[in-house]
Protein backbone atom coordinates (compact mmCIF):
# COMPACT_ATOMS: atom_id res chain seq x y z
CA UNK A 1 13.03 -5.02 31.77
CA UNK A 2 10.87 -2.34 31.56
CA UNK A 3 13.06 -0.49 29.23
CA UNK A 4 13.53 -3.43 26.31
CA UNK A 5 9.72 -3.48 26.49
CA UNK A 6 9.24 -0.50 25.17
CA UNK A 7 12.57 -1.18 22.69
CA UNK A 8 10.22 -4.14 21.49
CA UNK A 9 7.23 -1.90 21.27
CA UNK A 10 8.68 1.16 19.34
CA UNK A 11 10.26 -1.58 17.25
CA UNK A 12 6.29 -1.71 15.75
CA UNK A 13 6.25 1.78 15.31
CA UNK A 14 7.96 1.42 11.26
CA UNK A 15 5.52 -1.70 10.76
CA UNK A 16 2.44 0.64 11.71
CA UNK A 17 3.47 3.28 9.66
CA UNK A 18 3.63 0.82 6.46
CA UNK A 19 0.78 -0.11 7.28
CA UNK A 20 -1.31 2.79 7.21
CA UNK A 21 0.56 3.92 4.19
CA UNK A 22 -0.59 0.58 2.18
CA UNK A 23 -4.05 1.55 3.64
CA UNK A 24 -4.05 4.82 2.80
CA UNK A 25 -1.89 4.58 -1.14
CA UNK A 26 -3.53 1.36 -2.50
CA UNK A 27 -7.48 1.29 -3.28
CA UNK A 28 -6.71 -2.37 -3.33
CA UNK A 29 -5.80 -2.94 -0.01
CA UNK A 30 -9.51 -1.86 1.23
CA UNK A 31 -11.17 -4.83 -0.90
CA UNK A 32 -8.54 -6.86 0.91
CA UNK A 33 -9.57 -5.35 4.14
CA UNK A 34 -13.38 -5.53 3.35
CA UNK A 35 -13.26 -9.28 2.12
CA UNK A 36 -11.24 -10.05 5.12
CA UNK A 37 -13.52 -9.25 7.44
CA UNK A 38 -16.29 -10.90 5.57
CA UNK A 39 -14.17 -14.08 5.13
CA UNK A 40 -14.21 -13.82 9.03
CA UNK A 41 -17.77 -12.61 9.67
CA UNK A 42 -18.66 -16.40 7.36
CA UNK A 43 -16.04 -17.98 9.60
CA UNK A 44 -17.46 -17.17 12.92
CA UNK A 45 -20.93 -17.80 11.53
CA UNK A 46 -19.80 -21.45 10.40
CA UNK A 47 -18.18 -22.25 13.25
CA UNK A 48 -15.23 -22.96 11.78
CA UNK A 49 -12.63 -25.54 13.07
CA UNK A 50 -9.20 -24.75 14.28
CA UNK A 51 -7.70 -26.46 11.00
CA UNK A 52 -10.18 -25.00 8.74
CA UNK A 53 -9.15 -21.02 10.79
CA UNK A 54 -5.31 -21.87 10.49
CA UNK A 55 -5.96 -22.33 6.55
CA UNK A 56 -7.93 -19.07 6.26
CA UNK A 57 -5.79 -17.35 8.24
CA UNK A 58 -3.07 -18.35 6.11
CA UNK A 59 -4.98 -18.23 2.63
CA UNK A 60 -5.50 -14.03 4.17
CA UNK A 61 -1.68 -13.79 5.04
CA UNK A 62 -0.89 -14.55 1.55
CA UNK A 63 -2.66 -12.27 -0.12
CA UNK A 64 -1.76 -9.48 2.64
CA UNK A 65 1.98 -10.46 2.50
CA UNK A 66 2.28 -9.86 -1.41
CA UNK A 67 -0.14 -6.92 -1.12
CA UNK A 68 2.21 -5.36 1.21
CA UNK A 69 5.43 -6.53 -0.93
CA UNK A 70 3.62 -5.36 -3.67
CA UNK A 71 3.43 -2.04 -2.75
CA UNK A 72 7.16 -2.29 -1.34
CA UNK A 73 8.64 -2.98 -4.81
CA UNK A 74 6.62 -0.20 -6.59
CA UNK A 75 7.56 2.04 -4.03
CA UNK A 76 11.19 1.34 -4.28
CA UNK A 77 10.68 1.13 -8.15
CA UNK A 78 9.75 4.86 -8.51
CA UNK A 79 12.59 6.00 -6.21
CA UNK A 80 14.97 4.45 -8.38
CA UNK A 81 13.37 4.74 -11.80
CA UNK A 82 11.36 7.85 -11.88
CA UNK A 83 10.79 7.66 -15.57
CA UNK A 84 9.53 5.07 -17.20
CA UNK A 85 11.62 2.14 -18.31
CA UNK A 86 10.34 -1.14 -19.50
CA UNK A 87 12.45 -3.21 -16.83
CA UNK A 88 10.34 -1.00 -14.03
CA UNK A 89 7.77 -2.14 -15.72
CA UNK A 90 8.38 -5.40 -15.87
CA UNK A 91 9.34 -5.30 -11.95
CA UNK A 92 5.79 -3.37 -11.20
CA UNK A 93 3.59 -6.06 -13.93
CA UNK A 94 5.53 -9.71 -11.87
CA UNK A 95 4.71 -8.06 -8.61
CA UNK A 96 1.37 -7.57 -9.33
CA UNK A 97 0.86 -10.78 -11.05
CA UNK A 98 2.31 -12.31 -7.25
CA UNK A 99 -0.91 -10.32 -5.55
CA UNK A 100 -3.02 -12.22 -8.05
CA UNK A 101 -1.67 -15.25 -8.20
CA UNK A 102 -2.39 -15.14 -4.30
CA UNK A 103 -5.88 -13.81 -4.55
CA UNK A 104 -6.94 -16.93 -6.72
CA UNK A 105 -4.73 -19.04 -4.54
CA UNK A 106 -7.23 -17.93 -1.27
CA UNK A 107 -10.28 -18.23 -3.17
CA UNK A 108 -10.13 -21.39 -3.79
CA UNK A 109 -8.69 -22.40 -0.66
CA UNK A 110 -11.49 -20.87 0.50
CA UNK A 111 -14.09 -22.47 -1.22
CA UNK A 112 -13.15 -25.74 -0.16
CA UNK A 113 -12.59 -24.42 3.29
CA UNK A 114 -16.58 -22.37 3.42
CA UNK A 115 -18.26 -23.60 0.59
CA UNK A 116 -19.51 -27.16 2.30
CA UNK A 117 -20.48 -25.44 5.71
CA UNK A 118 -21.65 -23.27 3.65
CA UNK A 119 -23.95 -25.37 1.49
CA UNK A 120 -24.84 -27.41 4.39
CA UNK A 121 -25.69 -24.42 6.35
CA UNK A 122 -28.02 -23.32 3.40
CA UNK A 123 -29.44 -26.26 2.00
CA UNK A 124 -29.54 -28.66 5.07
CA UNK A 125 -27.32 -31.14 3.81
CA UNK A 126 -24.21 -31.88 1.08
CA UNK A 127 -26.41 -33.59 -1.32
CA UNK A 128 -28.73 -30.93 -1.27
């Protein structure tokens, strides 16, 4: 038993590593990481549901997820096209379009998620 715990444990150790080479490669990943938190920090503060927390946490996943694949397909890009070539390019420009496509996705799902606590937090009341 002991030993397939620590199979399933060094199993993380390639996940880690990608991780911390997405954190320290792409600038982009630390305004994920700073928004994040900040998303969470307004969370807590609202006292947030469990339905409104499972959206967040998914509207976050999203843009993490394509962030990370993101990174994956440039990555695997430059191994196999070191010079430039407009399909690489083309590759590099849809995968980034995916990150943003997911950013706007979780701002909006997070304004209707925050903004009325939000404004009712603020202002005392919907109506205002």
């Amino acid at each position: 038993m002991i030993a397939f715990l620590r199979g399933r444990l060094a199993s993380f150790k390639p996940a880690l590593a990608g991780l911390r080479h997405v954190l320290k490669t792409q600038p982009n990943s630390w305004v994920h990481a700073f928004i994040t938190a900040g998303v969470i920090a307004l969370g807590v503060w609202l006292a947030l549901d469990t339905m409104q927390w499972a959206l967040i946490v998914l509207a976050v996943a999203l843009v993490w997820v394509t962030e990370f694949m993101n990174s994956a397909l440039e990555t695997a890009i430059d191994l196999v096209s070191p010079d430039h070539h407009r399909l690489a390019e083309i590759v590099k420009d849809v995968s980034a379009a995916a990150v943003v496509l997911a950013v706007l996705a979780a701002v909006v799902l997070g304004l209707l998620v925050l903004g009325p606590p939000l404004w009712w937090r603020v202002f005392g009341s919907f109506g205002g």
